[in-house]
Protein backbone atom coordinates (compact mmCIF):
# COMPACT_ATOMS: atom_id res chain seq x y z
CA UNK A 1 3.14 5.44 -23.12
CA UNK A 2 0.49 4.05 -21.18
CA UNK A 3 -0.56 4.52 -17.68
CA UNK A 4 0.92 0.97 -16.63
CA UNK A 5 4.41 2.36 -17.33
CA UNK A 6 6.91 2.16 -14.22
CA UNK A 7 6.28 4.90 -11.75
CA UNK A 8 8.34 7.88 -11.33
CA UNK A 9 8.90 7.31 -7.57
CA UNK A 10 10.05 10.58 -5.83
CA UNK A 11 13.53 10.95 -4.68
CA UNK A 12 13.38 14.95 -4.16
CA UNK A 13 11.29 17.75 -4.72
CA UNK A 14 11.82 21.59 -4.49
CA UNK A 15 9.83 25.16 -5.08
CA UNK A 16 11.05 26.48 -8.20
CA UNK A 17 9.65 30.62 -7.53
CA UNK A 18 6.96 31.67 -10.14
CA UNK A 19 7.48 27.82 -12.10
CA UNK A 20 5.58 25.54 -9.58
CA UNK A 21 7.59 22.38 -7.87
CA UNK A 22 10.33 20.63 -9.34
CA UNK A 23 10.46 16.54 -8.39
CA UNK A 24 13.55 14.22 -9.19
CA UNK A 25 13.45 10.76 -9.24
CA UNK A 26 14.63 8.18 -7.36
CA UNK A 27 17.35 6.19 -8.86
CA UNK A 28 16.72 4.53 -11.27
CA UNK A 29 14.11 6.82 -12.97
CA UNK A 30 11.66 5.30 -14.85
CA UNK A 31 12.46 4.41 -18.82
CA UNK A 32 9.62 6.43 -19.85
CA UNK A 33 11.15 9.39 -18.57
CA UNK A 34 13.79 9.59 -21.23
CA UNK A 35 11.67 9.24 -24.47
CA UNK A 36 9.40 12.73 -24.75
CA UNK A 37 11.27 15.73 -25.43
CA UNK A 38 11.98 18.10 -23.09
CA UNK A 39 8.99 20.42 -22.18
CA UNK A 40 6.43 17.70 -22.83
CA UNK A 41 3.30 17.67 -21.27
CA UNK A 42 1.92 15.02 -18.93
CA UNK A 43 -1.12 13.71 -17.11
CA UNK A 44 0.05 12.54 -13.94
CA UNK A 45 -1.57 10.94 -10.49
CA UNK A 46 0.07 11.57 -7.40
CA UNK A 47 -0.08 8.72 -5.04
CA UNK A 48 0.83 9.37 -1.02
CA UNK A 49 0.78 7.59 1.91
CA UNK A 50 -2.47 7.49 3.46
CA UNK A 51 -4.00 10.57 1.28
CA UNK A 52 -5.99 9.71 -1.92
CA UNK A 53 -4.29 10.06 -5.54
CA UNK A 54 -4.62 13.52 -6.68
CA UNK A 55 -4.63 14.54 -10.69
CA UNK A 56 -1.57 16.95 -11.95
CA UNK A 57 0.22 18.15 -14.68
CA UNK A 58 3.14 18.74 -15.31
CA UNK A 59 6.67 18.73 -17.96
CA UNK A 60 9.82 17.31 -18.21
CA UNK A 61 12.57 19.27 -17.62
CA UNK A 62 16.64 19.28 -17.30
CA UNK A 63 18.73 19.67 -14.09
CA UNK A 64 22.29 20.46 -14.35
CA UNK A 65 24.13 20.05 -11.18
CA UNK A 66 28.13 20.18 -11.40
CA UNK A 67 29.74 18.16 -11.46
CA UNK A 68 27.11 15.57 -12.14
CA UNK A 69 25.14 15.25 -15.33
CA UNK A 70 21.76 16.37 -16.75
CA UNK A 71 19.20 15.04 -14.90
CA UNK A 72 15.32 14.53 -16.40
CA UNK A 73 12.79 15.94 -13.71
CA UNK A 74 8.98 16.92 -13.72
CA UNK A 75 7.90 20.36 -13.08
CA UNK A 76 4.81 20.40 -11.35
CA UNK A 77 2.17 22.55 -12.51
CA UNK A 78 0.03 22.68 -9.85
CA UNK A 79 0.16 22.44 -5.71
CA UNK A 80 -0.12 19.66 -4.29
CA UNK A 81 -0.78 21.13 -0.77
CA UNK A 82 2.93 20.88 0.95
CA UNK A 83 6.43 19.33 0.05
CA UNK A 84 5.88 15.76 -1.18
CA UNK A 85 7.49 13.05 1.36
CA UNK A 86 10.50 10.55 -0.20
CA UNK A 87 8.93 7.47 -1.18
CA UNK A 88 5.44 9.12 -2.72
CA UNK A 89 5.27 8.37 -6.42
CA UNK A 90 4.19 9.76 -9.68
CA UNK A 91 2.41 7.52 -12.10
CA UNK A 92 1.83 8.49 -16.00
CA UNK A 93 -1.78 8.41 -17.27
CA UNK A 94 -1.33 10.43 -20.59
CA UNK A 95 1.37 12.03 -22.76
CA UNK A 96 -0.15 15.44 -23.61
CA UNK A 97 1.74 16.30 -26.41
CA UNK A 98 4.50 15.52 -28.29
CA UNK A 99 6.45 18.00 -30.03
């Protein structure tokens, strides 16, 4: 996965206590959010409306919502200073691992 892969743009995001913040995509979610396992770890660049990109990391995870199916997400592993606004986006820069 490279970092032109299609960005993850951001269709909610939510505190997760003690875990860091949990972001789901916007439909459709990018393609390259369904190959890694689950737990993988990723480079990723934040980009927001008039504030500059900003470097995070992060995993994939699993959201289970009844009655709706599993749903890939990132789990942010750092703050990135406030909720993020609908319409920001994620891109990839580097699979971490891959296990």
């Amino acid at each position: 996965m490279s970092a032109s892969a299609s960005p993850f743009v951001i269709g909610q995001s939510f505190r997760v206590p003690g875990l860091g913040l949990l972001v789901l995509p916007a439909t459709p979610a990018p393609t390259w959010l369904a190959s890694p396992a689950l737990h993988t770890a990723l480079a990723l660049r934040l980009h927001r409306p008039g504030q500059p990109s900003l470097a995070l990391p992060a995993t994939i995870e699993e959201l289970s919502r009844d009655p709706e199916p599993p749903t890939r997400a990132l789990l942010l592993d750092a703050d990135p200073g406030g909720e993020l606004p609908i319409g920001a986006w994620l891109a990839l820069e580097k699979v971490l691992d891959e296990d």
